[in-house]
C-alpha atoms as a PDB file:
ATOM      1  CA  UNK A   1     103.922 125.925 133.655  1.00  0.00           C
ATOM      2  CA  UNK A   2     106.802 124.342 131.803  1.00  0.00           C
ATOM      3  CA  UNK A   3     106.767 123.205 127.984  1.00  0.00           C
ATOM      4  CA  UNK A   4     105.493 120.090 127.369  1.00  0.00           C
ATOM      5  CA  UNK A   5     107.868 117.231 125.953  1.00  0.00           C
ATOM      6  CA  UNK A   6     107.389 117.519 121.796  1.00  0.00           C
ATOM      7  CA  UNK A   7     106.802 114.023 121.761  1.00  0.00           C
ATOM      8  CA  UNK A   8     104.227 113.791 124.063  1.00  0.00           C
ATOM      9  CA  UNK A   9     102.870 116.328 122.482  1.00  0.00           C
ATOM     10  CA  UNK A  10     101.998 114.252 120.054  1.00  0.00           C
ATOM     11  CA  UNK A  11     101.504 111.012 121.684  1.00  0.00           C
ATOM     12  CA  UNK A  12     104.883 109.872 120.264  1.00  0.00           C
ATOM     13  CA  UNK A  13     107.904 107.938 122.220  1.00  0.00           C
ATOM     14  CA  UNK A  14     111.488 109.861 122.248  1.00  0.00           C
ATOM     15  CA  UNK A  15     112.340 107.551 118.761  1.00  0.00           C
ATOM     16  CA  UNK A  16     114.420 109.315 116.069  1.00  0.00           C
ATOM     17  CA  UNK A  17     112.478 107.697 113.473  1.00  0.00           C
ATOM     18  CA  UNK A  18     109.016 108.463 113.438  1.00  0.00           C
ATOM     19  CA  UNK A  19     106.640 108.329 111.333  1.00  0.00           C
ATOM     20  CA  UNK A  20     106.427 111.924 109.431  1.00  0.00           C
ATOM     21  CA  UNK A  21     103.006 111.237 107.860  1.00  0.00           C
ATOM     22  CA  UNK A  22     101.685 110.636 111.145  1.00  0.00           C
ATOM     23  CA  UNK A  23     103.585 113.620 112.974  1.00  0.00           C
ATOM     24  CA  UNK A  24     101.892 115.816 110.358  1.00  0.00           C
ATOM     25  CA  UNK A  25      98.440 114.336 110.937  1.00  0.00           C
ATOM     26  CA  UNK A  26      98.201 114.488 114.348  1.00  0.00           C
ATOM     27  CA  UNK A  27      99.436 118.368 114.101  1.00  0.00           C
ATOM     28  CA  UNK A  28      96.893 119.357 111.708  1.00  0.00           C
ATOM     29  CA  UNK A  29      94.106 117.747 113.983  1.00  0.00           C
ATOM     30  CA  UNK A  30      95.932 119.140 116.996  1.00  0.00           C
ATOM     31  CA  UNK A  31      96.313 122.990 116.058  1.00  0.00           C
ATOM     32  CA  UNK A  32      92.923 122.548 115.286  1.00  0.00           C
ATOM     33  CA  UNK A  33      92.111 122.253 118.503  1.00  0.00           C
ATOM     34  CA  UNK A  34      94.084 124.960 120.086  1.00  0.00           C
ATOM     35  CA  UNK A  35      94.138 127.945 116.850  1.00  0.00           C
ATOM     36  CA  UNK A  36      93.742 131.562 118.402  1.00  0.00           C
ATOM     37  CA  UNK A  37      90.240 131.946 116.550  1.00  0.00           C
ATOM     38  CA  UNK A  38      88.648 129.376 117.823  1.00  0.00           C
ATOM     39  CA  UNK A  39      88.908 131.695 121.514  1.00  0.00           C
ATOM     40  CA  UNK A  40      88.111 134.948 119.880  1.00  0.00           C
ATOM     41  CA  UNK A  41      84.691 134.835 121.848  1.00  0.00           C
ATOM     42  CA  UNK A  42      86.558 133.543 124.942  1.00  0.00           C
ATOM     43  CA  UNK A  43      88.333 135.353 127.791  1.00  0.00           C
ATOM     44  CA  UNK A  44      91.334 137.047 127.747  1.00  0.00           C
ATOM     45  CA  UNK A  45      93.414 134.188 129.844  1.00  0.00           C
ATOM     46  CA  UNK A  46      91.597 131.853 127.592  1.00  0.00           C
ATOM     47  CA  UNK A  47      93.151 133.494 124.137  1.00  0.00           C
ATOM     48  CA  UNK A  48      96.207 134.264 125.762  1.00  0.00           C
ATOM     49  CA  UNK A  49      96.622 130.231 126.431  1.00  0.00           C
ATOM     50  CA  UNK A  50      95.461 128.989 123.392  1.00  0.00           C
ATOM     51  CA  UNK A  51      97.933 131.486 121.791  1.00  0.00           C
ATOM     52  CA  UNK A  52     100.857 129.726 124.440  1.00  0.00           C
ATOM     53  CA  UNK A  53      99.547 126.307 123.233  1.00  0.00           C
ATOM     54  CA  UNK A  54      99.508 127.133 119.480  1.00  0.00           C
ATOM     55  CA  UNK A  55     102.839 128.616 119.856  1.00  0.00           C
ATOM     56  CA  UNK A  56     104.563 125.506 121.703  1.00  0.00           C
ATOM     57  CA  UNK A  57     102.927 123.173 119.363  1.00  0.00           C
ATOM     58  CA  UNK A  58     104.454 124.880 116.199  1.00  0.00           C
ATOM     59  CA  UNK A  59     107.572 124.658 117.753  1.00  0.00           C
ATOM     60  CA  UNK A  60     107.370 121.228 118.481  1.00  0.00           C
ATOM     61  CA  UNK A  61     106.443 119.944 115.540  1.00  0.00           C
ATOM     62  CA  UNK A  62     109.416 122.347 113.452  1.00  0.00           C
ATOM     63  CA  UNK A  63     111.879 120.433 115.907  1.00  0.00           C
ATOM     64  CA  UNK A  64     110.249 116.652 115.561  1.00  0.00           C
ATOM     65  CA  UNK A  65     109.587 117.302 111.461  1.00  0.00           C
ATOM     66  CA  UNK A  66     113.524 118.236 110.780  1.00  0.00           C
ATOM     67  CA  UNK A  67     116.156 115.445 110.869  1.00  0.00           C
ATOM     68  CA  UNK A  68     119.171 116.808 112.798  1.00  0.00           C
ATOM     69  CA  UNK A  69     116.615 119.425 115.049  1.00  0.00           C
ATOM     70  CA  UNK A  70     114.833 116.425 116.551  1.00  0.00           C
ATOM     71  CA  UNK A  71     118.324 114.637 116.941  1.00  0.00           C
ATOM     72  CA  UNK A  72     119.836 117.661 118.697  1.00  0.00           C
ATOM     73  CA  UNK A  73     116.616 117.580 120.731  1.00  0.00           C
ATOM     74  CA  UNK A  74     117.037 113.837 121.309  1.00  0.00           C
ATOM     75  CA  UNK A  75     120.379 114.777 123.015  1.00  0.00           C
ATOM     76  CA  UNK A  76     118.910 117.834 124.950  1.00  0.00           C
ATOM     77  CA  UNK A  77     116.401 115.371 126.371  1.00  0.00           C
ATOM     78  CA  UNK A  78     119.373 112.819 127.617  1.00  0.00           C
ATOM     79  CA  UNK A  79     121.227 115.970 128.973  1.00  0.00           C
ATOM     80  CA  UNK A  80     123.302 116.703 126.207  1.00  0.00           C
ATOM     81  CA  UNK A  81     122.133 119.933 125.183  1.00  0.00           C
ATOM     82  CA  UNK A  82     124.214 120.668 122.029  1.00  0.00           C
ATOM     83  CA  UNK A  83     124.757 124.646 120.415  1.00  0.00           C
ATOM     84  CA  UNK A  84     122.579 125.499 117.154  1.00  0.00           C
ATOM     85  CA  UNK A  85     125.947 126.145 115.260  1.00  0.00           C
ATOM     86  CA  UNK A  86     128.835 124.411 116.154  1.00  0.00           C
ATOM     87  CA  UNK A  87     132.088 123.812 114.469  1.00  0.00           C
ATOM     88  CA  UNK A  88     133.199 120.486 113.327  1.00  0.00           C
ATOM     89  CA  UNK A  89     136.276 119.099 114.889  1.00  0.00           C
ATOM     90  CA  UNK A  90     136.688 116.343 112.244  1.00  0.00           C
ATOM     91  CA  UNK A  91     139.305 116.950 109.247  1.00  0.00           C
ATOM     92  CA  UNK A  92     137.872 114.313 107.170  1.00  0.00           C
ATOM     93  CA  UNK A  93     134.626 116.127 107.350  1.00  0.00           C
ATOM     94  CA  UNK A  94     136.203 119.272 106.921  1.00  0.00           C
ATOM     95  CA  UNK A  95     137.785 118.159 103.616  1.00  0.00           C
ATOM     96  CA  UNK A  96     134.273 116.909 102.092  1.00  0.00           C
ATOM     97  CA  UNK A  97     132.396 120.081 103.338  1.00  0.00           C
ATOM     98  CA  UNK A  98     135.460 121.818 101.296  1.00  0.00           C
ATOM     99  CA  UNK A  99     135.255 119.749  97.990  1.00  0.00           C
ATOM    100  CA  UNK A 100     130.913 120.031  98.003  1.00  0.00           C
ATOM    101  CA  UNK A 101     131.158 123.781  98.237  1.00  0.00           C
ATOM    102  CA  UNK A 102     134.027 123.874  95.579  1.00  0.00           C
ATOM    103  CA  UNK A 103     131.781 121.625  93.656  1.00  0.00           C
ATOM    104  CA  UNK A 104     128.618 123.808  94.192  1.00  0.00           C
ATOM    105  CA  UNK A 105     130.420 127.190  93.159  1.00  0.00           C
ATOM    106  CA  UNK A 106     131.289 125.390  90.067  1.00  0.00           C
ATOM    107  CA  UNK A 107     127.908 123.929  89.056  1.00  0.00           C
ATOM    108  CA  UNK A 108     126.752 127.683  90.017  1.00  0.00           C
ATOM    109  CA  UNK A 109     129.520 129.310  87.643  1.00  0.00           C
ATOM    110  CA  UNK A 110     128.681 126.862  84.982  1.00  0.00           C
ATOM    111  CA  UNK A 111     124.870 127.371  85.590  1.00  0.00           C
ATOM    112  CA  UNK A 112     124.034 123.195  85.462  1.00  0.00           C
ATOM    113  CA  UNK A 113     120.772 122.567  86.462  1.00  0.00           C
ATOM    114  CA  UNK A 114     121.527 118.633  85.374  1.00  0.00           C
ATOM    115  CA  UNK A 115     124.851 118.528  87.428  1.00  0.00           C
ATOM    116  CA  UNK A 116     122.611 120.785  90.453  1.00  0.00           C
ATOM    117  CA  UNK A 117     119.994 117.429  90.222  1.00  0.00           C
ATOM    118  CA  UNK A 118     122.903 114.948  90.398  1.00  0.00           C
ATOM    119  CA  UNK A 119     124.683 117.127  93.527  1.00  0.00           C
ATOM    120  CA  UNK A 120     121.172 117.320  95.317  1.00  0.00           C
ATOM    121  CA  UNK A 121     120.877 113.213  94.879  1.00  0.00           C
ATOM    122  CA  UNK A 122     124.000 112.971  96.271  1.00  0.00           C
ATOM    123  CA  UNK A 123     123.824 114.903  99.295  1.00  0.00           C
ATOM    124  CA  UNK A 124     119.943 113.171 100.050  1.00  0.00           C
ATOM    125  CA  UNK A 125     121.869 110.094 100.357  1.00  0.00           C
ATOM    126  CA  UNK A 126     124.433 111.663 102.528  1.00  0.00           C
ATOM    127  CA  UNK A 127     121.689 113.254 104.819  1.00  0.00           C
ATOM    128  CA  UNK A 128     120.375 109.984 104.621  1.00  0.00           C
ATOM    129  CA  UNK A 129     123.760 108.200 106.122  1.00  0.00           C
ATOM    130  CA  UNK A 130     124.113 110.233 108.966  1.00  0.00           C
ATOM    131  CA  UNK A 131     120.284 109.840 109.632  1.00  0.00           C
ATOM    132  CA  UNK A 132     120.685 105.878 110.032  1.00  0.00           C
ATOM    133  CA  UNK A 133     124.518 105.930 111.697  1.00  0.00           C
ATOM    134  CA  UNK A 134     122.365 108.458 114.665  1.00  0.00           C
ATOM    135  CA  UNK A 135     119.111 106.503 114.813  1.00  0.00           C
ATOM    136  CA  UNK A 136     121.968 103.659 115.585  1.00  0.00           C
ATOM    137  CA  UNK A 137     123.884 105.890 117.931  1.00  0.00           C
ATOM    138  CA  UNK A 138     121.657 107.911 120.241  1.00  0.00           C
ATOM    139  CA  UNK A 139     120.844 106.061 122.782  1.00  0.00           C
ATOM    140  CA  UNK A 140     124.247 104.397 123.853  1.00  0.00           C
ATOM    141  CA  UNK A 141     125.857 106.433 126.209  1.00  0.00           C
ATOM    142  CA  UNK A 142     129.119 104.748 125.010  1.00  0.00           C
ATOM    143  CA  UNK A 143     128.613 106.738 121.641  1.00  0.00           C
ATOM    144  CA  UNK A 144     127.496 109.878 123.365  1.00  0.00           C
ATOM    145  CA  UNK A 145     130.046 112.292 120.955  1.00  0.00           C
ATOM    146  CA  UNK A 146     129.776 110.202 118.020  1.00  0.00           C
ATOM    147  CA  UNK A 147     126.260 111.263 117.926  1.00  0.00           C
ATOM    148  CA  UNK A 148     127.191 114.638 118.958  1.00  0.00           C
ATOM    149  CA  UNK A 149     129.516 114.414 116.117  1.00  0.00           C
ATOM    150  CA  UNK A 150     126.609 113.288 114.171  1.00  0.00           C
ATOM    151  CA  UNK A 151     124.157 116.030 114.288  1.00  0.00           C
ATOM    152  CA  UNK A 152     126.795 118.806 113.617  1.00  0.00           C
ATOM    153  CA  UNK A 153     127.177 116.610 110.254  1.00  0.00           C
ATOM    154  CA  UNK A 154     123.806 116.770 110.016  1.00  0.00           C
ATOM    155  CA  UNK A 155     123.618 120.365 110.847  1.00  0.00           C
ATOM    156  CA  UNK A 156     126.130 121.416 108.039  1.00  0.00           C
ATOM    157  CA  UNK A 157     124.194 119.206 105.328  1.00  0.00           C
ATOM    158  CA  UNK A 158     121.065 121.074 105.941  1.00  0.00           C
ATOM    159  CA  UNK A 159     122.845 124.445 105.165  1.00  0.00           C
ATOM    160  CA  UNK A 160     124.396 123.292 102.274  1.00  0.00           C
ATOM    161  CA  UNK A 161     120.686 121.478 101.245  1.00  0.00           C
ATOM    162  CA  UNK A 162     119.368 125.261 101.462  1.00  0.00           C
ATOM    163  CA  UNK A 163     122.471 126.756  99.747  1.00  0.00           C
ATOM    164  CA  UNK A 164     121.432 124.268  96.357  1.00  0.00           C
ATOM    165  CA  UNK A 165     117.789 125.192  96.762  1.00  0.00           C
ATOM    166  CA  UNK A 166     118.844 128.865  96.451  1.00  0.00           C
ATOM    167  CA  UNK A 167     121.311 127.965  93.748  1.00  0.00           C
ATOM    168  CA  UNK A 168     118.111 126.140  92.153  1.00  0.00           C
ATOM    169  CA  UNK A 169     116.178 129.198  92.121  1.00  0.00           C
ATOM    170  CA  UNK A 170     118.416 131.862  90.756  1.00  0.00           C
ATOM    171  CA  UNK A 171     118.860 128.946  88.164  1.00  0.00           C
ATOM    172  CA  UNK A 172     115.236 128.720  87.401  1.00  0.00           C
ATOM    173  CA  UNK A 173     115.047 132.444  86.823  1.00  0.00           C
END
């Protein structure tokens, strides 16, 4: 028995946008269904299942709920199946992941939570950007690497979006 597509896991098309509030709904009433204790008075096929089922549905929803992990699963599903790290063969790029983590070492040396709020703003709207140029790109096979190109962006951004977080809390402390 294969996985089930994480979309129609959830009754969704293969869109990148979706609708988040939605996604998260339909999980809650869905795991409901399937959680481990709700079998603990079943057979031993029938935990082990519901366990499997639980398990894939997790997963799918971590994938669908995260920007660039439902874009690289976009891909995957068109037969572009695209490494979890990947380097970035674009200079340009290259140069602005250079400057944000100069800039980030410096708002870390010069403890700014004010400057930390600004950075985080910025890179939102950068996320953002990439977001709408793949949503635009996906689907044409004509812009296949672009949107290749795309989620590796994307990729890097969330790393760096964890890296402020954790700069965030050592600031808090």
């Amino acid at each position: 028995m294969g996985i089930p597509c994480h979309y129609a896991m959830f009754g969704l098309q293969p869109e990148f946008d979706i609708d988040l509030e939605y996604l998260a709904s339909r999980y809650r009433e869905l795991v409901r269904q399937v959680h481990p204790d709700r079998f603990a008075d079943a057979s031993e096929a029938e935990q082990r299942q519901a366990l499997e089922q639980a398990a894939n549905l997790n997963e799918a929803y971590q994938v669908l709920r995260s920007p660039s992990a439902r874009a690289r699963y976009l891909l995957a599903l068109n037969g572009s199946e695209l490494p979890l790290e990947a380097t970035v063969q674009d200079p340009e790029f290259l140069l602005q992941q250079m400057q944000w983590r100069e800039e980030l070492e410096d708002l870390q040396d010069a403890a700014d939570l004010e400057g930390v709020d600004t950075f985080k703003r910025r890179l939102r709207q950068a996320q953002q950007d990439l977001q709408d140029a793949f949503s635009s790109s996906w689907r044409d096979a004509a812009q296949r690497s672009e949107a290749e190109l795309l989620v590796r962006r994307m990729q890097f951004l969330d790393k760096l979006s964890r890296e402020v977080r954790q700069l965030e809390e050592r600031l808090d402390d």
